[in-house]
Each structure stands twice: as structure tokens, then as C-alpha cells.
Protein backbone atom coordinates (compact mmCIF):
# COMPACT_ATOMS: atom_id res chain seq x y z
CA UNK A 1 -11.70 -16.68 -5.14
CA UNK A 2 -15.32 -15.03 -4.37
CA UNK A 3 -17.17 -13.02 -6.21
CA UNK A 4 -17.69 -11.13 -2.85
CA UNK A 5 -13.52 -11.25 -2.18
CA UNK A 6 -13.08 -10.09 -5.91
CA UNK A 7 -15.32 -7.19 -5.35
CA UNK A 8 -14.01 -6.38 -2.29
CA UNK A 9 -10.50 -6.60 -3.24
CA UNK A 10 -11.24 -4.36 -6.90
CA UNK A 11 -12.89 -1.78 -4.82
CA UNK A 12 -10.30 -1.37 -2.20
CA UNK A 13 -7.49 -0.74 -5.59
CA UNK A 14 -10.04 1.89 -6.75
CA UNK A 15 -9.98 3.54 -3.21
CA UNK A 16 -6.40 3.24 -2.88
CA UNK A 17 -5.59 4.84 -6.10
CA UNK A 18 -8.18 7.96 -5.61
CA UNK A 19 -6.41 9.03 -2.63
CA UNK A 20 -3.16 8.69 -4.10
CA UNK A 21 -4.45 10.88 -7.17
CA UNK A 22 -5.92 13.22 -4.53
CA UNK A 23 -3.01 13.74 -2.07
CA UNK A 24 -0.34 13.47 -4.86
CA UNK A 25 2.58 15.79 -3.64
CA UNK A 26 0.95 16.65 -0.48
CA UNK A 27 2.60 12.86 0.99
CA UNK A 28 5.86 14.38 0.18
CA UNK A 29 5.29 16.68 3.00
CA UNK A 30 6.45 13.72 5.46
CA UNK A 31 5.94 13.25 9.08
CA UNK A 32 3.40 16.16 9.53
CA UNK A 33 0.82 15.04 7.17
CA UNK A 34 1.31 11.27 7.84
CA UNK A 35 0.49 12.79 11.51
CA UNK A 36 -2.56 14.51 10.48
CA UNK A 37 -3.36 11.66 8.21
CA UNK A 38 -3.23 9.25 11.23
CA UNK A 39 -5.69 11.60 13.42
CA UNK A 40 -7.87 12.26 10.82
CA UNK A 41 -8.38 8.70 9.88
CA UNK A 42 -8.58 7.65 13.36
CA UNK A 43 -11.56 10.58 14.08
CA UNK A 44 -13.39 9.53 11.15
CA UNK A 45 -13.72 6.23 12.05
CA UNK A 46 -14.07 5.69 15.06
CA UNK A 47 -17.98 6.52 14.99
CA UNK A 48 -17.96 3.30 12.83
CA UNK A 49 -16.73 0.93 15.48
CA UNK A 50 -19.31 0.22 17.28
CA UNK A 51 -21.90 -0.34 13.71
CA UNK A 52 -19.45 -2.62 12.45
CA UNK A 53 -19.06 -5.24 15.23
CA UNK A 54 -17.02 -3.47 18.07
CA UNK A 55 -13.63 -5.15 18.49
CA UNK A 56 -14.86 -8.45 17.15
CA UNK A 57 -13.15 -10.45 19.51
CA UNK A 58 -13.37 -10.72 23.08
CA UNK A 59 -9.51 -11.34 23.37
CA UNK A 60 -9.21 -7.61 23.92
CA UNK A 61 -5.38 -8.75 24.95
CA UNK A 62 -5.03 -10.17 21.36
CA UNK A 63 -6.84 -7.01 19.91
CA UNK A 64 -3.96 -4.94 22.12
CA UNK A 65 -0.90 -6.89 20.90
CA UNK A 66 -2.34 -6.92 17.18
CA UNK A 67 -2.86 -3.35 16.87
CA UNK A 68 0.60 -2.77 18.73
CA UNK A 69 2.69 -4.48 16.27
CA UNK A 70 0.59 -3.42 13.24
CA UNK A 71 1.32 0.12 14.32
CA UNK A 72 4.85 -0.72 14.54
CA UNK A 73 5.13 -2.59 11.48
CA UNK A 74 2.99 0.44 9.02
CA UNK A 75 5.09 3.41 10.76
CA UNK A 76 8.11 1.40 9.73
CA UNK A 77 6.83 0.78 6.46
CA UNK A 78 6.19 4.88 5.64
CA UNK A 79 9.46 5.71 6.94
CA UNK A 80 11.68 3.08 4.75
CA UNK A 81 9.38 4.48 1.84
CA UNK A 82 10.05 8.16 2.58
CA UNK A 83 13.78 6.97 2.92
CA UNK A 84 13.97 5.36 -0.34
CA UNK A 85 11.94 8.60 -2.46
CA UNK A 86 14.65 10.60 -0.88
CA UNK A 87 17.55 8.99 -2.20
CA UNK A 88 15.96 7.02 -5.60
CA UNK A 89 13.76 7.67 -8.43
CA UNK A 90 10.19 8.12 -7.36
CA UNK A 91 8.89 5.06 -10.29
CA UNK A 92 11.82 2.95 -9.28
CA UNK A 93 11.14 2.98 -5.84
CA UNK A 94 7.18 2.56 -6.25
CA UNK A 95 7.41 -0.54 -8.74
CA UNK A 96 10.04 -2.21 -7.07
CA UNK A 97 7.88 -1.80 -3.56
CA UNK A 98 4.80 -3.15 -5.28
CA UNK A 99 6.26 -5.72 -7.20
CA UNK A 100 8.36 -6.99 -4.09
CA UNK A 101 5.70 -6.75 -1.21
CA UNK A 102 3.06 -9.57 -2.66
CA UNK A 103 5.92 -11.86 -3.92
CA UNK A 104 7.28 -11.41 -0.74
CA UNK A 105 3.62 -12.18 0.54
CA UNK A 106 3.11 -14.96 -1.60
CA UNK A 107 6.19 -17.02 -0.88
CA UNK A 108 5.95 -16.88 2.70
CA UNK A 109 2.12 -17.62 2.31
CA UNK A 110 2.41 -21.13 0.50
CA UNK A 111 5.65 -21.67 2.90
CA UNK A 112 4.66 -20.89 6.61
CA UNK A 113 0.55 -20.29 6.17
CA UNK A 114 0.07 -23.53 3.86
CA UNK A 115 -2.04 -21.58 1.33
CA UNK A 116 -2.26 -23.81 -2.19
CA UNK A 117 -3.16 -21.43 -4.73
CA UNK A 118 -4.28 -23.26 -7.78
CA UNK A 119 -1.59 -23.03 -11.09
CA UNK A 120 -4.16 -20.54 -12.71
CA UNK A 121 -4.10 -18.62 -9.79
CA UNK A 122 -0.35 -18.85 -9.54
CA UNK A 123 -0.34 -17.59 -13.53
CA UNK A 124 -2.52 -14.99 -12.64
CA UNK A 125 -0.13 -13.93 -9.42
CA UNK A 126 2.72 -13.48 -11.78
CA UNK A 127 0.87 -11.60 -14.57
CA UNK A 128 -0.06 -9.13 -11.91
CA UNK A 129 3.48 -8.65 -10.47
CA UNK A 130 5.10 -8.42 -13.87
CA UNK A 131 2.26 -5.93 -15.35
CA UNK A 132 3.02 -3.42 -12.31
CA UNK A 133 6.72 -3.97 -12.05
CA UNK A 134 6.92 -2.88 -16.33
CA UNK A 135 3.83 0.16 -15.56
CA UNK A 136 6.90 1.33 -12.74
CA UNK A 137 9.59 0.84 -15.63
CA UNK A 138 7.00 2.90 -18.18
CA UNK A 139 6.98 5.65 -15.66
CA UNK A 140 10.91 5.72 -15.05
CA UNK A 141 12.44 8.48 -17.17
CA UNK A 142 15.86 8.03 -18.99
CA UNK A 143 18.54 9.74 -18.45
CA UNK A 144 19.69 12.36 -20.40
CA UNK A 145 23.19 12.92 -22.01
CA UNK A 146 23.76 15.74 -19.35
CA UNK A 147 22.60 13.14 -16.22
CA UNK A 148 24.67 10.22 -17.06
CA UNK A 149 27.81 12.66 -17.47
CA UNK A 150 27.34 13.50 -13.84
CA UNK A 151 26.51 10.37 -13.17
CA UNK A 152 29.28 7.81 -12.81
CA UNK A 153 28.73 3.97 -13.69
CA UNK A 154 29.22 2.08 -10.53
CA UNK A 155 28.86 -1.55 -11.91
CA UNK A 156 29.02 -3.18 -8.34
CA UNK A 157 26.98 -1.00 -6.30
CA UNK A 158 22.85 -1.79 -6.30
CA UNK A 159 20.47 0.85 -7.68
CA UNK A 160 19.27 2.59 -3.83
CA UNK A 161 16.46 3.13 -5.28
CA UNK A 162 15.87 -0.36 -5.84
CA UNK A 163 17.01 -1.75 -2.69
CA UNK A 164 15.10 0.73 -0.88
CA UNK A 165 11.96 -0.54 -2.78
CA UNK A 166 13.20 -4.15 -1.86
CA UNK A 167 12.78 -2.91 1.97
CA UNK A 168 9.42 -1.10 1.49
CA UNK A 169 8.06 -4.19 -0.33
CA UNK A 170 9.13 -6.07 2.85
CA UNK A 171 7.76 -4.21 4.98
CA UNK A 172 4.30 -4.25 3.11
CA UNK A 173 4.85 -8.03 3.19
CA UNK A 174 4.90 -8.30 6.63
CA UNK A 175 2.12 -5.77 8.07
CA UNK A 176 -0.01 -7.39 5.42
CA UNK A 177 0.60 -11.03 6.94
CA UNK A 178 0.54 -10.20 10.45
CA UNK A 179 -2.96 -8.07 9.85
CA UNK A 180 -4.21 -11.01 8.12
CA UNK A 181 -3.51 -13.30 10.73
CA UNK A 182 -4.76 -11.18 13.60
CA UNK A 183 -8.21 -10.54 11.77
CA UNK A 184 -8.61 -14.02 11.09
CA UNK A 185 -7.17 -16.16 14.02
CA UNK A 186 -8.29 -13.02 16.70
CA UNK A 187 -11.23 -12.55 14.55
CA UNK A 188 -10.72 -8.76 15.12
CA UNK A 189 -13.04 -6.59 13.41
CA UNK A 190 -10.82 -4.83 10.31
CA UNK A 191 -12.47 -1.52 11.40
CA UNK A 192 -11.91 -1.43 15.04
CA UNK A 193 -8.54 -2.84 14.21
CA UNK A 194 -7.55 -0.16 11.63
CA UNK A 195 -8.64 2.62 14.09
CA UNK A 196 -6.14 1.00 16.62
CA UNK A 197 -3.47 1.05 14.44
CA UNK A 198 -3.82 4.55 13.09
CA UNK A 199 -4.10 5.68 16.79
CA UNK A 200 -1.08 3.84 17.63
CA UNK A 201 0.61 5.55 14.43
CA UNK A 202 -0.86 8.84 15.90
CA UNK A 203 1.38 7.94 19.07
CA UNK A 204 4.76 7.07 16.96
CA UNK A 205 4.59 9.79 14.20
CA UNK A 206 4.24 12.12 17.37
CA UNK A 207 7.29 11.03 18.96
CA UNK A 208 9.52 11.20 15.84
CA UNK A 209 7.58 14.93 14.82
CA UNK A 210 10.85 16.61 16.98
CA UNK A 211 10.66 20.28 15.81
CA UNK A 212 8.75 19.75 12.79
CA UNK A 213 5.90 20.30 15.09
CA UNK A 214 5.34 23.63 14.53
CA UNK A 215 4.61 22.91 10.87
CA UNK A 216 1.32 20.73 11.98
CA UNK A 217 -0.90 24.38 11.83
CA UNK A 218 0.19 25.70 8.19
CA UNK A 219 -0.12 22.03 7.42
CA UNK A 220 -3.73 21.70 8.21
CA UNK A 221 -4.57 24.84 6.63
CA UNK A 222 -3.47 24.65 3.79
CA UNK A 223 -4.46 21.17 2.99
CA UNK A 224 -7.28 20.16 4.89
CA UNK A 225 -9.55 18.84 2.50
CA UNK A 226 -6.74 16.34 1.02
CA UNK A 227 -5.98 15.51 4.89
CA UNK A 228 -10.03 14.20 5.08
CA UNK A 229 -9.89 12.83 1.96
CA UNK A 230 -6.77 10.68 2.82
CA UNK A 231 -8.60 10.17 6.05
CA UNK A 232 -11.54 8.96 4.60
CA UNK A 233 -10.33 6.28 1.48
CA UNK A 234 -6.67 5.16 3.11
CA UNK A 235 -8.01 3.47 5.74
CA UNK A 236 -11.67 2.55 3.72
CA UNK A 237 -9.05 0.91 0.95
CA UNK A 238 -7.09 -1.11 3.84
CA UNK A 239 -10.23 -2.15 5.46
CA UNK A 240 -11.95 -3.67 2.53
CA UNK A 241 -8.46 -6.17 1.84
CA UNK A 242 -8.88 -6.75 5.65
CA UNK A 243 -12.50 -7.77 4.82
CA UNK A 244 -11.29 -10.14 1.63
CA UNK A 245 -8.43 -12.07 3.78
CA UNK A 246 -11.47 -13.49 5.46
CA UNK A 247 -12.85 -14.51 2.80
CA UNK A 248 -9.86 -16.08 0.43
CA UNK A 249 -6.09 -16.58 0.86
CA UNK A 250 -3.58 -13.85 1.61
CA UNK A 251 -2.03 -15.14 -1.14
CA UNK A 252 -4.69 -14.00 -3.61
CA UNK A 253 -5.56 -11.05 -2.13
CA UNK A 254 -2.00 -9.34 -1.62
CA UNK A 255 -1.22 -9.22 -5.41
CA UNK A 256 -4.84 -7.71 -6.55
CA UNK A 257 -4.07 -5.09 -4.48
CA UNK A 258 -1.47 -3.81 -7.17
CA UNK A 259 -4.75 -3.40 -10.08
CA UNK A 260 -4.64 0.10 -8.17
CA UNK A 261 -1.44 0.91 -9.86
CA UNK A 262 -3.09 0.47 -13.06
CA UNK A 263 -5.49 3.04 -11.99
CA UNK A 264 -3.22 5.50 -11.19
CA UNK A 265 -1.01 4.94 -14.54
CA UNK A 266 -4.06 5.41 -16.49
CA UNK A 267 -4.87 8.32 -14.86
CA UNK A 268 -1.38 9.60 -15.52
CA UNK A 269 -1.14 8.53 -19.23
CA UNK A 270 -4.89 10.01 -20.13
CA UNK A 271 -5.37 13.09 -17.66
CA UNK A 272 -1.60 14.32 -16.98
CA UNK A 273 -0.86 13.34 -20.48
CA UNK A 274 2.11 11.16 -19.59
CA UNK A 275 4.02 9.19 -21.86
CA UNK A 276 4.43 5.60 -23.25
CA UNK A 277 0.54 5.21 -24.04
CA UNK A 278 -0.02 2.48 -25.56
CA UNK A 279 2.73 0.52 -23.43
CA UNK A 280 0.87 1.40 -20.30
CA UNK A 281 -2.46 0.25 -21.91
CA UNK A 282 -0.60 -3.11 -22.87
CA UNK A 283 0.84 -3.44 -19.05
CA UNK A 284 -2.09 -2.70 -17.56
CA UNK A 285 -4.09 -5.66 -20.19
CA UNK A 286 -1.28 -7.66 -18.58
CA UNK A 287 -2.58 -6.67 -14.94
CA UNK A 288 -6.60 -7.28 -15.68
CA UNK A 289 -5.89 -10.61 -17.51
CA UNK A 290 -3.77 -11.74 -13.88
CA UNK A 291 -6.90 -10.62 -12.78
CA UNK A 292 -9.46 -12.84 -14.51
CA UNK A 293 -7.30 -15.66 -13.56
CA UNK A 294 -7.66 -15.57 -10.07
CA UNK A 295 -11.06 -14.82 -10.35
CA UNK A 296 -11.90 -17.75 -12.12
């Protein structure tokens, strides 16, 4: 891989993580701030379009059916992860998503794209997954005596909060291999494609709002300035990965993504004063060193 891809790649995880930080709780809020999220990240960079190389492409009917399908694909994607928070363990749902989503990416990768990633590389890939997957373990809390009374053993029956993070990881798979392919055999430009796809999602997210609606005003209010913010790095995070998948494999890319869960764990282990220390420091060593070997 690039020094330029690497770069690319380690600074989208960075912006990915702050507005995670930033926004934590406020996402929980569902449909009305994904809404605003949409519009605001649409407003903000639109202005930016026309500095970074319009629509790239003058296969506007390409650009059309790309941003369609992404829009499709990412609404999807929020929805099965709201589902799965709803009925499952917040950690359990996260690390199973992010684990799952780049194998998912990988494997189809090397068997449909053709990508060869070298055995360091491949060494690397799995260091990665298997430092986030444990950081999601670190951050799952055990269940008391009191919660496994009310809580039957059902030795047949899959965790949901595990098979809903199987789904979410799926669906990250699969917007992240169609956007890849549309920004690199379209040669759509990743910010006039990102600002299609959040105005589609401005378009869906409206016609699932129903009578939640009328929560869009007290919404805004009261969290504004985490509604920019989210507008400002979500999309900045995607668009710099868009950037890198021209530059090296999917393959590659897709798992480095993940470093930005090491952000957030050490965040939560050294400023909320979470739990498990040292373990998280020894996952995340895991995560850098997967790093360093797909870097080299």
C-alpha cells in the first residue's frame, strides 16, 4: 500500500472516531437525527463539488445509478444497525459489525474483484479483525448473578445481538464494494458522489420519518452543534477511504478502517475511565501491528 493510501486511510479512522466521540448518544435518537445528519452533510458539502472535480465522470447516468443504490444500500445499513442496538448489547453488536463487514469485504474482494493481497498483508488483515473483534469483547459487560437469573440459557438459539451485527457487517460489506467500484470504474468524484448519496438518504429517511416528524425542531435545537459536527467529519471520514480505493485494493483499505475503533476504546479506557486497561492497550498493539503490515 501507499504512503499516500496509508495516510489517507489513518486519517479517515481518526475522523470517523471524533464524530462518534462527539455525537455519542445523540445517534440513539434514530431517524430524526440520521435525517438532519443527511441534510446537514449534504449542505456542507455541496460548496465543495465543484473545487474538487465536479462529478468526475461524464457518465452522469452512471453517477445517477451509483448514487441511487449507494443511498439504498447506507439507509439499509443504519436501519439493520439501529435494529440490532435495539434488541442486543451495544459492544456485541458494534464488534461483531466491524469484525464481519471487512472479512466480508475481503473474501468477496480476492473472489469476484481478483485483488491478491500479499501473505503479509493477509497477516496484517487478520490482526486487524481479531484486535477489534476482542476491543468489542473488552467492552461487553458480564452478566451479573441477578441478569442471568432472568435470563434463561437457550443453547440453540444465536446471540441477536450477534446475528444482527452479522447483517450490519454485511451491509457495510456491500455499500463499501459497490462505492468502490463506482468511484473507480465511473471514476466518480468521492465528493460529488457522497453528496448524492446523503441527498438520496435525505429522500429515504424522509419517507420512513412517519410521525416522528414533528420531533425534527426540538431535535435541531437542542443538538445542533453535534448535527454540524456529524455533518462535517461523517462524510469527510467516508470520503477520504473513497479517495484510498483509488489508490490500493478494497481489500486493504476496508479493514484499516477498523484502527478507528481503537481510537474510540482508548478514548473510553483513558477519558471515561472504562475498564480492562491494559487489555485494551494490548488489543489495540494487536490492531497497529495489522497495521504496519499492510503498510509495508
Amino acid at each position: 500500500m501507499s504512503s499516500l493510501a496509508l495516510v489517507l486511510v489513518l486519517a479517515a479512522a481518526v475522523c470517523h472516531a471524533a464524530w462518534n466521540i462527539l455525537a455519542h448518544g445523540v445517534s440513539r435518537i434514530g431517524l430524526p437525527f440520521l435525517w438532519w445528519g443527511a441534510l446537514a452533510s449534504a449542505l456542507i458539502w455541496l460548496p465543495v463539488v465543484p473545487f474538487t472535480g465536479g462529478l468526475g465522470t461524464g457518465d452522469v447516468g452512471g453517477f445517477v445509478l451509483g448514487v441511487v443504490v449507494s443511498a439504498v444500500l447506507h439507509c439499509a445499513y443504519m436501519l439493520v444497525l439501529q435494529r440490532g442496538y435495539s434488541t442486543g448489547m451495544l459492544s456485541t453488536v458494534y464488534a461483531t459489525a466491524r469484525g464481519t463487514g471487512p472479512l466480508v469485504t475481503v473474501v468477496v474482494a480476492v473472489l469476484v474483484l481478483g485483488e491478491r493481497p500479499s501473505g503479509w498483508a493477509l497477516l496484517g488483515i487478520a490482526a486487524i479483525l481479531g484486535g477489534v473483534v476482542a476491543i468489542g469483547l473488552l467492552d461487553r459487560p458480564a452478566a451479573g448473578p441477578r441478569v442471568a437469573a432472568r435470563t434463561p440459557v437457550r443453547r440453540h438459539r444465536i446471540d441477536p445481538a450477534i446475528a444482527w451485527g452479522i447483517a450490519t457487517g454485511v451491509a457495510i460489506a456491500a455499500y463499501t464494494l459497490w462505492d468502490a467500484n463506482v468511484v473507480r470504474v465511473w471514476e466518480v468524484s468521492p465528493v460529488a458522489f457522497m453528496v448524492g448519496c446523503t441527498a438520496g438518504e435525505i429522500v429515504l429517511f424522509s419517507a420512513l420519518l412517519g410521525r416522528r416528524a414533528r420531533e425534527l425542531g426540538p431535535i435541531w435545537r437542542a443538538h445542533w452543534v453535534r448535527i454540524l459536527t456529524f455533518g462535517l467529519l461523517s462524510p469527510l471520514s467516508y470520503i477520504l477511504v473513497l479517495f484510498a480505493v483509488t489508490l490500493a485494493p478494497v481489500a486493504l483499505v476496508a479493514p484499516m478502517r477498523e484502527v478507528s475503533v481503537v481510537i474510540v476504546s482508548a478514548f473510553g479506557a483513558l477519558v471515561l475511565r472504562e475498564g480492562r486497561g491494559g487489555w485494551r492497550v494490548a488489543a489495540s498493539v494487536i490492531v497497529v501491528a495489522g497495521v504496519v503490515l499492510i503498510g509495508a
